[in-house]
PDB file of N, CA and C in Angstrom:
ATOM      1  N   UNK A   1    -100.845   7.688-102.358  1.00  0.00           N
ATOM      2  CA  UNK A   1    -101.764   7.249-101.330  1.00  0.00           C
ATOM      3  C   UNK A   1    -102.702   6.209-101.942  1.00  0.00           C
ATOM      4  N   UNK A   2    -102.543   5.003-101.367  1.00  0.00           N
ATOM      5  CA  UNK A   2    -103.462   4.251-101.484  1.00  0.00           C
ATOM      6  C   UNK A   2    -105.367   4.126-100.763  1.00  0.00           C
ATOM      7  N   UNK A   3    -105.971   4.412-101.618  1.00  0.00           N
ATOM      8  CA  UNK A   3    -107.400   4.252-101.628  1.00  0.00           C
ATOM      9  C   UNK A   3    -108.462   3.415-100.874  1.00  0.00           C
ATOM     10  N   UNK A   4    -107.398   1.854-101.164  1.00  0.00           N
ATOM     11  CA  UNK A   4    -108.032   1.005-100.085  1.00  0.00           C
ATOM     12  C   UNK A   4    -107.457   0.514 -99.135  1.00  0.00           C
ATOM     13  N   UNK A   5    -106.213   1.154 -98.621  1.00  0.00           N
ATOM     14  CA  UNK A   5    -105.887   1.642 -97.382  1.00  0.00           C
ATOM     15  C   UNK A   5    -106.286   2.744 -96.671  1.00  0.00           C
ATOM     16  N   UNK A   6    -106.770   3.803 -97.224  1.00  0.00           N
ATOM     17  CA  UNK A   6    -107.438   4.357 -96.678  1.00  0.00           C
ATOM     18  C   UNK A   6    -109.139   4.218 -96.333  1.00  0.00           C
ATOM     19  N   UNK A   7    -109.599   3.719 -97.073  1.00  0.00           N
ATOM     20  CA  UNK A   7    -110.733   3.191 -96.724  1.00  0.00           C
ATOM     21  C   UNK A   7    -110.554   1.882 -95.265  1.00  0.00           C
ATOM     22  N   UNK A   8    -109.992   1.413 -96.026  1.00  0.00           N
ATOM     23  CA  UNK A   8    -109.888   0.385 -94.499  1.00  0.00           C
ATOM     24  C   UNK A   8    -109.175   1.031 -92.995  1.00  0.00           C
ATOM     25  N   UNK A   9    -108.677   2.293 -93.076  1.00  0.00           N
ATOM     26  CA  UNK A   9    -108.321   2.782 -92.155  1.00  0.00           C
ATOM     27  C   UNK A   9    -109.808   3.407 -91.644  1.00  0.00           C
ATOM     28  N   UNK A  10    -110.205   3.904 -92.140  1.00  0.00           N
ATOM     29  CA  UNK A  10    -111.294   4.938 -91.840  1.00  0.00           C
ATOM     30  C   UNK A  10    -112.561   3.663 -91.903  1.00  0.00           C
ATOM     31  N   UNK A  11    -112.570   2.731 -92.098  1.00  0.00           N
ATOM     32  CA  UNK A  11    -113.622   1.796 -91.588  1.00  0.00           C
ATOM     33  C   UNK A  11    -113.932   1.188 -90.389  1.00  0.00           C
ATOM     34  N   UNK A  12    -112.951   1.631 -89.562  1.00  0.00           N
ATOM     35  CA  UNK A  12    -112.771   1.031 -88.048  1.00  0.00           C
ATOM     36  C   UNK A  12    -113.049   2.573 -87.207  1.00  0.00           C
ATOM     37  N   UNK A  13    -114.606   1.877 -86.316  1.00  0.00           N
ATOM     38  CA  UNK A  13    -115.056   3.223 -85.419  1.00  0.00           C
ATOM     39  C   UNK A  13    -114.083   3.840 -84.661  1.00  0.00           C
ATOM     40  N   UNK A  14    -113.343   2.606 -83.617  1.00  0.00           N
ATOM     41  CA  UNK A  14    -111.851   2.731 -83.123  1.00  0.00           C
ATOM     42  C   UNK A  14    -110.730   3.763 -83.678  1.00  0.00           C
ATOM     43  N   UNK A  15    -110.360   3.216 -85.053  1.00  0.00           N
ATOM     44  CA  UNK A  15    -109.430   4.324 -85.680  1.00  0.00           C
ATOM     45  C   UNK A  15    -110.058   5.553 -85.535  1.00  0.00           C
ATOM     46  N   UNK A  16    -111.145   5.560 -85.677  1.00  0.00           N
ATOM     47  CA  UNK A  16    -111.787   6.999 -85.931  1.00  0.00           C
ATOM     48  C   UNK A  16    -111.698   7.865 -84.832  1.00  0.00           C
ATOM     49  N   UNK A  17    -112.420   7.361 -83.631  1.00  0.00           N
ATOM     50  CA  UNK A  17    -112.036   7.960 -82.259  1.00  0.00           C
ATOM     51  C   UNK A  17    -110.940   8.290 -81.908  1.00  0.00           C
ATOM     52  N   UNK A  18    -109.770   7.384 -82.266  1.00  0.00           N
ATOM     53  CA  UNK A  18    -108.221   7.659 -81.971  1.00  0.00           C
ATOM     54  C   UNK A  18    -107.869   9.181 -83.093  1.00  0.00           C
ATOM     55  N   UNK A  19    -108.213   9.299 -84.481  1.00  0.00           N
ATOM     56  CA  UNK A  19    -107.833  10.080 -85.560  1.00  0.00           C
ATOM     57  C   UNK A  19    -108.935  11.753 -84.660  1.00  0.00           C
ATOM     58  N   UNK A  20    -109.784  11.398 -84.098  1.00  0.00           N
ATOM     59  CA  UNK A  20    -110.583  12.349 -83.147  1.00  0.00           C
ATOM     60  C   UNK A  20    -109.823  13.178 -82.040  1.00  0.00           C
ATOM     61  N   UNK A  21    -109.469  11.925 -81.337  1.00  0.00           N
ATOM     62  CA  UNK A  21    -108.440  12.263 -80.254  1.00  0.00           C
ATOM     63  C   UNK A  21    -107.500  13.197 -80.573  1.00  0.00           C
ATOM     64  N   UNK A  22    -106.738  12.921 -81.650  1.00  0.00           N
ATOM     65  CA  UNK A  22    -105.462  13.179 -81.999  1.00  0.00           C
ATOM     66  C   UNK A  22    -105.931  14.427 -82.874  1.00  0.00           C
ATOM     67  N   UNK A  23    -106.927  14.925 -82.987  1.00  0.00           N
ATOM     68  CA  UNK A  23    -106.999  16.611 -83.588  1.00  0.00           C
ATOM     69  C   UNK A  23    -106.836  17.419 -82.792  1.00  0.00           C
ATOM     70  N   UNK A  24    -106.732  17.187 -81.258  1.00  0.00           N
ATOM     71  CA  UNK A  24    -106.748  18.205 -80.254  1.00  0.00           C
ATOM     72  C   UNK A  24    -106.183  17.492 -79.069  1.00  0.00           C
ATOM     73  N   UNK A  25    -104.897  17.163 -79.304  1.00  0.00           N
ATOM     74  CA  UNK A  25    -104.752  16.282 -78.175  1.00  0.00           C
ATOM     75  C   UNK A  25    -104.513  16.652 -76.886  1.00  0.00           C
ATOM     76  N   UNK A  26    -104.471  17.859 -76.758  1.00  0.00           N
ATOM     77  CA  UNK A  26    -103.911  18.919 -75.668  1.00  0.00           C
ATOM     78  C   UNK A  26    -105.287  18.688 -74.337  1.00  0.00           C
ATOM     79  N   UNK A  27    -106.724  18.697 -75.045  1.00  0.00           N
ATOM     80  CA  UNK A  27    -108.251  18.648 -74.687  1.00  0.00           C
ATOM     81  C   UNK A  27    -107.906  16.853 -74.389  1.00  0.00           C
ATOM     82  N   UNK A  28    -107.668  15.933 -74.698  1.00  0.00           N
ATOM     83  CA  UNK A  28    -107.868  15.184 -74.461  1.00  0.00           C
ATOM     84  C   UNK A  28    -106.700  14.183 -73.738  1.00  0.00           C
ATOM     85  N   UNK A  29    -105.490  14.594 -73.562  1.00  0.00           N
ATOM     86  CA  UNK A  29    -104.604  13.610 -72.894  1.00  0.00           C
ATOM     87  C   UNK A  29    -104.170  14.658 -71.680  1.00  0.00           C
ATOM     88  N   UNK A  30    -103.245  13.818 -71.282  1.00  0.00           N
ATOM     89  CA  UNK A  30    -102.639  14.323 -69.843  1.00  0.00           C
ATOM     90  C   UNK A  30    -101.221  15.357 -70.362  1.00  0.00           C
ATOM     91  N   UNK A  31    -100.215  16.192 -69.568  1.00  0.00           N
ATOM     92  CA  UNK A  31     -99.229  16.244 -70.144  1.00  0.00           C
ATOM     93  C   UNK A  31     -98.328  14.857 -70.024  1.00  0.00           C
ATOM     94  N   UNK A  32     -97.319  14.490 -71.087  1.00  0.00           N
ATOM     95  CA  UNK A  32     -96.474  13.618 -71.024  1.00  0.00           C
ATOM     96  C   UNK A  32     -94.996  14.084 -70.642  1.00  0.00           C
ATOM     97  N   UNK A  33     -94.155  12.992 -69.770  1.00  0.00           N
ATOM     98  CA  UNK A  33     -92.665  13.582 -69.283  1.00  0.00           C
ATOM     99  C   UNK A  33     -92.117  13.700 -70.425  1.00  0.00           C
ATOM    100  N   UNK A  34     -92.388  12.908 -71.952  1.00  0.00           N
ATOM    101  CA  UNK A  34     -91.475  12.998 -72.833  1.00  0.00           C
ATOM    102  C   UNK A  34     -92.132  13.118 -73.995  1.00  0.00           C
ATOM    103  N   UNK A  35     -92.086  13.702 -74.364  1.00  0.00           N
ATOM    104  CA  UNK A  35     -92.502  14.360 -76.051  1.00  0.00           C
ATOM    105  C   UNK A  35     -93.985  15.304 -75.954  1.00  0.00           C
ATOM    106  N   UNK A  36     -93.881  16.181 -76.844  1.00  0.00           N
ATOM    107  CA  UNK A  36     -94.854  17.515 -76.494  1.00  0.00           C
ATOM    108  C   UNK A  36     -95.917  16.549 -77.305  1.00  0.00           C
ATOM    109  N   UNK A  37     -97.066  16.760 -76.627  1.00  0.00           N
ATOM    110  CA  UNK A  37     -98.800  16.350 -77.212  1.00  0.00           C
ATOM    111  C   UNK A  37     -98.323  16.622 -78.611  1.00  0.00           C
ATOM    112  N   UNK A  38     -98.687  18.201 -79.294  1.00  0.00           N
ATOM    113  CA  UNK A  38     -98.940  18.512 -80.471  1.00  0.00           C
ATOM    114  C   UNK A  38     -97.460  18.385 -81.391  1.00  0.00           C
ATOM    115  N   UNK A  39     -96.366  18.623 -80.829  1.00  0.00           N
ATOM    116  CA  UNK A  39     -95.215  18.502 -81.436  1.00  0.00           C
ATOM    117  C   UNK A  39     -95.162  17.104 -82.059  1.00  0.00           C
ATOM    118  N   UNK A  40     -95.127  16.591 -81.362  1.00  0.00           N
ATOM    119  CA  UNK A  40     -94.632  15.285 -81.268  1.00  0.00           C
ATOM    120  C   UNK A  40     -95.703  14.126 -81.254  1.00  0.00           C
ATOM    121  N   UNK A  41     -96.528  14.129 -80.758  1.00  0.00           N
ATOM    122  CA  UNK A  41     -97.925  13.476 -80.398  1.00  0.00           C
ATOM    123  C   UNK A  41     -98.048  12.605 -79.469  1.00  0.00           C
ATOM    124  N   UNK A  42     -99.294  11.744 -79.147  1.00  0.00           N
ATOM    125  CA  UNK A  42     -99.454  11.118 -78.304  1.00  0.00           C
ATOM    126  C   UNK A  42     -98.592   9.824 -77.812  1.00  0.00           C
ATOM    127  N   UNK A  43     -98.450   9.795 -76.952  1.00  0.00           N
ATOM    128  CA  UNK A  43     -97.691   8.548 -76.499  1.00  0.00           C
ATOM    129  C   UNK A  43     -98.867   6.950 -76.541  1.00  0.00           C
ATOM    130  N   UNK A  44     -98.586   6.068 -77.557  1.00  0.00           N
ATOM    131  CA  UNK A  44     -99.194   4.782 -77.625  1.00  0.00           C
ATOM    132  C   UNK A  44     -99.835   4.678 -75.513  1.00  0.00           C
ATOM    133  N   UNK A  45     -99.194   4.526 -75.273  1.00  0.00           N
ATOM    134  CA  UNK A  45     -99.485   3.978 -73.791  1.00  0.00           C
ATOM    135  C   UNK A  45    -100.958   4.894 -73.658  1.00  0.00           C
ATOM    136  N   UNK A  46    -100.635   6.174 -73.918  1.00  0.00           N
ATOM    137  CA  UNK A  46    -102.094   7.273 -73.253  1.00  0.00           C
ATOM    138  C   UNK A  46    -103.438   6.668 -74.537  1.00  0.00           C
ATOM    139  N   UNK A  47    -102.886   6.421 -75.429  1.00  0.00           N
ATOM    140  CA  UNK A  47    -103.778   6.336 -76.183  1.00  0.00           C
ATOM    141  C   UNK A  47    -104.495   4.558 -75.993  1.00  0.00           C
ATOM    142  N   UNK A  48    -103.415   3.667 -75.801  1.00  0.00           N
ATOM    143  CA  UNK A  48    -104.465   2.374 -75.724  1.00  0.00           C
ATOM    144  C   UNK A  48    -104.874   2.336 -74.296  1.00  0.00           C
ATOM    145  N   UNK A  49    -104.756   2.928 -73.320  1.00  0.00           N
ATOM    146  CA  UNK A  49    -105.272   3.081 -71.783  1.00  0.00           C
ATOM    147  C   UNK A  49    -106.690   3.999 -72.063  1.00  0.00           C
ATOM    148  N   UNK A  50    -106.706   5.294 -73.033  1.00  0.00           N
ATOM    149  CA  UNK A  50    -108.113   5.954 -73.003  1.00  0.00           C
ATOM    150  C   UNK A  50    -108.781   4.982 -74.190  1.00  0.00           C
ATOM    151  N   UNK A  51    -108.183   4.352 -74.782  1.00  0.00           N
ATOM    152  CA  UNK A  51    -109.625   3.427 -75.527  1.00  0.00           C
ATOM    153  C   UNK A  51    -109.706   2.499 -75.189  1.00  0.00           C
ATOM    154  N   UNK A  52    -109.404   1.821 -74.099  1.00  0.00           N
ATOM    155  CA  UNK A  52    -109.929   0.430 -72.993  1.00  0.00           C
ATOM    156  C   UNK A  52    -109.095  -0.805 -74.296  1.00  0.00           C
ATOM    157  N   UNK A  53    -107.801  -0.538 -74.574  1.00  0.00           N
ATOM    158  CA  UNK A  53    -107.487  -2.315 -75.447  1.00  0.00           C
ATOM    159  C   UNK A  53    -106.179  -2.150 -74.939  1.00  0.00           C
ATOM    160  N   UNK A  54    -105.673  -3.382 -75.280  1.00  0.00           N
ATOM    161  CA  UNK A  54    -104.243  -3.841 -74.878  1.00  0.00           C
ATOM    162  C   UNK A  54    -102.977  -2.933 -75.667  1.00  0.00           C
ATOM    163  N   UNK A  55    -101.650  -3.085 -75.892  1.00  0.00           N
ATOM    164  CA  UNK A  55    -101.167  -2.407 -76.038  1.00  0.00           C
ATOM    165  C   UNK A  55    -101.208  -2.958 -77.586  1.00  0.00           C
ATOM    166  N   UNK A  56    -100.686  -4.282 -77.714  1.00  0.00           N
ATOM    167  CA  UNK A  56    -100.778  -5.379 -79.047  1.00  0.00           C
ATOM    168  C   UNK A  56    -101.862  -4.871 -80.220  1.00  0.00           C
ATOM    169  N   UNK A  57    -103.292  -4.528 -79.344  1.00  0.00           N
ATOM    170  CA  UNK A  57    -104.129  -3.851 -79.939  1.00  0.00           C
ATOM    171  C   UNK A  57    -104.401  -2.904 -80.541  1.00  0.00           C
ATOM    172  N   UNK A  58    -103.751  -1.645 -79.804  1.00  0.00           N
ATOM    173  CA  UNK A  58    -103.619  -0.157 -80.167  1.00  0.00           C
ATOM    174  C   UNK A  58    -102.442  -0.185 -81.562  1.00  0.00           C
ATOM    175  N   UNK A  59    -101.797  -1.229 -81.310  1.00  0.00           N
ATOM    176  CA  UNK A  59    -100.225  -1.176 -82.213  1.00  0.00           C
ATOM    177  C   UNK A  59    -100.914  -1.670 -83.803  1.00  0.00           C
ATOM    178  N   UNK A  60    -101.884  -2.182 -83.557  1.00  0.00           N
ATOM    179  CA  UNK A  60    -102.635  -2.812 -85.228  1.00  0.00           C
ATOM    180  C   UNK A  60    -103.006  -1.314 -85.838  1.00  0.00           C
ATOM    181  N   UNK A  61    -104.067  -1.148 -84.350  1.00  0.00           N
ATOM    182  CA  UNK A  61    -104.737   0.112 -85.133  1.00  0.00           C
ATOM    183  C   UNK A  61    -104.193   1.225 -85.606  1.00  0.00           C
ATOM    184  N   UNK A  62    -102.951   1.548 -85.148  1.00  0.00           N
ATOM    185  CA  UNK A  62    -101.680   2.259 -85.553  1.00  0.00           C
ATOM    186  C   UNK A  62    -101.015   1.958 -86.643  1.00  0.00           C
ATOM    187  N   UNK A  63    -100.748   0.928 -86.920  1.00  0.00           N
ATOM    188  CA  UNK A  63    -100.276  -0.200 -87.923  1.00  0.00           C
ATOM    189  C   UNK A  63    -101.095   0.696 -89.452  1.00  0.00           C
ATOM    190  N   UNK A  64    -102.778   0.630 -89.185  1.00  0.00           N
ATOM    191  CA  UNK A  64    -103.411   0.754 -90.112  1.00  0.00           C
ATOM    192  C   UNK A  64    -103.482   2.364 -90.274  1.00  0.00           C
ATOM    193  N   UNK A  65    -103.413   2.956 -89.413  1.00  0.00           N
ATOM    194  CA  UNK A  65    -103.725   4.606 -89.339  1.00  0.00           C
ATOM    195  C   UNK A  65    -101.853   4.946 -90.429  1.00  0.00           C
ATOM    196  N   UNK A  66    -100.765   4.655 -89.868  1.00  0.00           N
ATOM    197  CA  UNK A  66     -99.611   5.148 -90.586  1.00  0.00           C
ATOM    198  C   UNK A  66     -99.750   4.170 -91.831  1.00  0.00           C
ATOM    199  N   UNK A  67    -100.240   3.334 -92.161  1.00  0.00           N
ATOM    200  CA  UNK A  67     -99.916   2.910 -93.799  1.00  0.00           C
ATOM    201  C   UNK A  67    -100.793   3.845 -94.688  1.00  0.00           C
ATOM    202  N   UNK A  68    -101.898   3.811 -93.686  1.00  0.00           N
ATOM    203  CA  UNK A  68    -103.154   5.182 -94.711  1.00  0.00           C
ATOM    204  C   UNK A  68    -102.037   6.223 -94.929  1.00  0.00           C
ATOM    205  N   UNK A  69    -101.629   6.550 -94.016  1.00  0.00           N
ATOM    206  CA  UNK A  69    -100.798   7.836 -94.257  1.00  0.00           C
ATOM    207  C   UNK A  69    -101.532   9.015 -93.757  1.00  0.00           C
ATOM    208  N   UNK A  70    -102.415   8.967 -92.900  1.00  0.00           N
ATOM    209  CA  UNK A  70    -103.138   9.396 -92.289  1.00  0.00           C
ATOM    210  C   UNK A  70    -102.269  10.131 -90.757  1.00  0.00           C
ATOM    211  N   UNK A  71    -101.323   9.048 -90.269  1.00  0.00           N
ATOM    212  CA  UNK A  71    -100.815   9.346 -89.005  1.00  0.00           C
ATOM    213  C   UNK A  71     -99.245   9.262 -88.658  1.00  0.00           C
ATOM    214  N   UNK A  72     -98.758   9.962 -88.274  1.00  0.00           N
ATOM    215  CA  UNK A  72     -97.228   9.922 -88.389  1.00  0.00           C
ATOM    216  C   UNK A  72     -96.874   9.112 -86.667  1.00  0.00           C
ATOM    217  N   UNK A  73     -95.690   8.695 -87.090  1.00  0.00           N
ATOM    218  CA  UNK A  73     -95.026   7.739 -85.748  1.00  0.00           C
ATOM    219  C   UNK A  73     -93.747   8.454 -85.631  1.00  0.00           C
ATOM    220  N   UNK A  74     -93.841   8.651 -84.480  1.00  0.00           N
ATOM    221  CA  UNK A  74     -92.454   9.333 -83.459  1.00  0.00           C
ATOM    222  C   UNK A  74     -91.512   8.229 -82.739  1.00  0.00           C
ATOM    223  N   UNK A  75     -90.407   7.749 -82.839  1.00  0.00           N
ATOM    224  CA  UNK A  75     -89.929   6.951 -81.555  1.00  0.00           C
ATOM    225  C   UNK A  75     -89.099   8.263 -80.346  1.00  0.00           C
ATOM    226  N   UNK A  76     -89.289   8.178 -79.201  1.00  0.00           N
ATOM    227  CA  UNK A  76     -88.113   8.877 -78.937  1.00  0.00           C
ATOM    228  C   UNK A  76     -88.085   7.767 -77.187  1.00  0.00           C
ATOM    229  N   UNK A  77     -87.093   7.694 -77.064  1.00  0.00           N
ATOM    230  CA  UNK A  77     -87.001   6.348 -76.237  1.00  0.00           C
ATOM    231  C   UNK A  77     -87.251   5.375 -76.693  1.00  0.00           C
ATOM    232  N   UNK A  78     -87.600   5.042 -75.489  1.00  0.00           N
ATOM    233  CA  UNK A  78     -88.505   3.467 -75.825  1.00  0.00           C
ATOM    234  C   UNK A  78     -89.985   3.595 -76.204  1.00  0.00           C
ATOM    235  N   UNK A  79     -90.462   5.072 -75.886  1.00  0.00           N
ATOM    236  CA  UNK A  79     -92.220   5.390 -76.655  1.00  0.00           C
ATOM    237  C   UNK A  79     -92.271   5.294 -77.724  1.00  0.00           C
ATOM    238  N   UNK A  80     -93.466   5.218 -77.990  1.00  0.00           N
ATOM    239  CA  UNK A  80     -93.804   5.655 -79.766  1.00  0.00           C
ATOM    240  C   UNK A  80     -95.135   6.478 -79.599  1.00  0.00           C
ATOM    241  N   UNK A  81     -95.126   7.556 -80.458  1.00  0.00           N
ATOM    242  CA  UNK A  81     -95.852   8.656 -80.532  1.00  0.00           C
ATOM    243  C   UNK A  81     -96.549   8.900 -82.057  1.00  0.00           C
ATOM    244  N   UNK A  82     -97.822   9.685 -81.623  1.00  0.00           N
ATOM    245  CA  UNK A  82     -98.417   9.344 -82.745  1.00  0.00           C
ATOM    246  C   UNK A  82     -99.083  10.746 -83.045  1.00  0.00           C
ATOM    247  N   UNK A  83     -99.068  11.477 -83.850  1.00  0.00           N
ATOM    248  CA  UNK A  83    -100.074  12.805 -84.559  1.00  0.00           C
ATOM    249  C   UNK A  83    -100.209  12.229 -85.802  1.00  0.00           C
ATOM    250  N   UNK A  84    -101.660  13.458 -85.778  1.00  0.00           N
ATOM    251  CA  UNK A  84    -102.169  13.463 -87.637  1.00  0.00           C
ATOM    252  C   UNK A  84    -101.363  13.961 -88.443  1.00  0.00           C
ATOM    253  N   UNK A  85    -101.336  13.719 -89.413  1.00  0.00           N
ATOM    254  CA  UNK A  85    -100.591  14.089 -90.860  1.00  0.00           C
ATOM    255  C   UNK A  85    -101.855  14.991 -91.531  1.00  0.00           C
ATOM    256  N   UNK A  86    -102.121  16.174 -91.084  1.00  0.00           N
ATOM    257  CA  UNK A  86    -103.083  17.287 -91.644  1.00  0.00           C
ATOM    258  C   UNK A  86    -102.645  17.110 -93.305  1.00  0.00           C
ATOM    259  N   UNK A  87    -101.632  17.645 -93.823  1.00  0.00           N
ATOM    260  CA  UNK A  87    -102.001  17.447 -95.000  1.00  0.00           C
ATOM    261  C   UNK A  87    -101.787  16.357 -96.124  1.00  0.00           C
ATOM    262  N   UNK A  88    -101.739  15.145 -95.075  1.00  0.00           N
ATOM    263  CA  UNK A  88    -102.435  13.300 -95.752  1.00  0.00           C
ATOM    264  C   UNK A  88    -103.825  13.615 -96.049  1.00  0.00           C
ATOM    265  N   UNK A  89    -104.219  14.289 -94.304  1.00  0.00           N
ATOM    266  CA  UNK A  89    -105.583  13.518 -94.425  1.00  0.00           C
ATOM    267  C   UNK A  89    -106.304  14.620 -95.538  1.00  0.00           C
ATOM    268  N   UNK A  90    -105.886  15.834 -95.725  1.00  0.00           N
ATOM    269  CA  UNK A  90    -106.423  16.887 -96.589  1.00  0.00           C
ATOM    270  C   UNK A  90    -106.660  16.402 -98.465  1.00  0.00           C
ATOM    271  N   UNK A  91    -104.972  15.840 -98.285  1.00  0.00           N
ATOM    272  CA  UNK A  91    -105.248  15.218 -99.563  1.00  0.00           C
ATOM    273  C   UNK A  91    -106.049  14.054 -99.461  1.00  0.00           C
ATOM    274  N   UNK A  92    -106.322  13.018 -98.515  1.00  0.00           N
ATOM    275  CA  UNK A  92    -106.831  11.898 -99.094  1.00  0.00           C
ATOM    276  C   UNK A  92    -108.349  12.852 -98.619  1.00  0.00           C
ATOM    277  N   UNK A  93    -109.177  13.115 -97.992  1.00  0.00           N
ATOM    278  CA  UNK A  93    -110.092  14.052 -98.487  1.00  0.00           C
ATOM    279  C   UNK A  93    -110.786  14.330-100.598  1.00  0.00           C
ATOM    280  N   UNK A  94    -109.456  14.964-100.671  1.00  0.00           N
ATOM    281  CA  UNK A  94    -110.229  15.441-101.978  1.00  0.00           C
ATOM    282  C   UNK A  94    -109.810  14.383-102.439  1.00  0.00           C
ATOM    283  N   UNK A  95    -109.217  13.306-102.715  1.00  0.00           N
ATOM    284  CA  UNK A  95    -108.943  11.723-103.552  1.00  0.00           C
ATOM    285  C   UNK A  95    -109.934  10.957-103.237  1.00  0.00           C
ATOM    286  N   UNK A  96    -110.925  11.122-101.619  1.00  0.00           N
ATOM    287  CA  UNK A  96    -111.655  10.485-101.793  1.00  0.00           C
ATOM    288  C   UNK A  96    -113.075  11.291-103.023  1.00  0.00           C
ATOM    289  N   UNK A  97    -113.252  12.581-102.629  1.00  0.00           N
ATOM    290  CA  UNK A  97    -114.103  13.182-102.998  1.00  0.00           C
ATOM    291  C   UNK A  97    -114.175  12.717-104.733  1.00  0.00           C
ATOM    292  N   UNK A  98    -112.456  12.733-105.581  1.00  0.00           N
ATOM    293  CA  UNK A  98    -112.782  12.785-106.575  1.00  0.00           C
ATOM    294  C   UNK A  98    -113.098  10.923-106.902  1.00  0.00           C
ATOM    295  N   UNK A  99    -112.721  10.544-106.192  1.00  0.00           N
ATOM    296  CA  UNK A  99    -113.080   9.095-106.432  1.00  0.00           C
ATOM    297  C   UNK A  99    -114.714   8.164-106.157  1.00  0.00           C
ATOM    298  N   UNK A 100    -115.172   9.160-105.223  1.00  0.00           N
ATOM    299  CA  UNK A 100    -116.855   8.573-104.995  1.00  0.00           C
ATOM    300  C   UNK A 100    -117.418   9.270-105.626  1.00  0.00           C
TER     301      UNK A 100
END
């Protein structure tokens, strides 16, 4: 895991709200016709429609959340789906801890 990918992931308020979202996504999205919330995760579409940006947009901030390693990507269709990686973010946690 890179350090200043993760920092630059976690420097954007945006990512943060989305990495928020996505701890409980059940509380915060709709059900989807195709892929389970927590199984599988959120569908891009639910997620750049509840944070008001384009789709182009949501796809950066995604971009930056899976290189942290922070967030895993699902295709199944033509969606792409997105959950946390609990134990990325656990480890980059104590990597940050031992590093600041």
């Amino acid at each position: 895991m890179d350090i200043a990918d993760l920092l630059r992931a976690l420097a954007n308020g945006r990512r943060l709200q989305i990495l928020s979202w996505l701890k409980d996504p059940v509380a915060h999205f709709p059900p989807q016709v195709d892929g389970d919330l927590v199984k599988d995760g959120v569908c891009a579409i639910f997620l750049a429609e509840k944070l008001g940006v384009s789709q182009p947009t949501l796809s950066e901030h995604m971009r930056v959340l899976v290189q942290a390693g922070v967030v895993k990507a699902t295709r199944i269709k033509q969606w792409t789906f997105y959950r946390r990686d609990e134990a990325r973010i656990s480890a980059a946690m104590r990597l940050l801890s031992e590093e600041i």
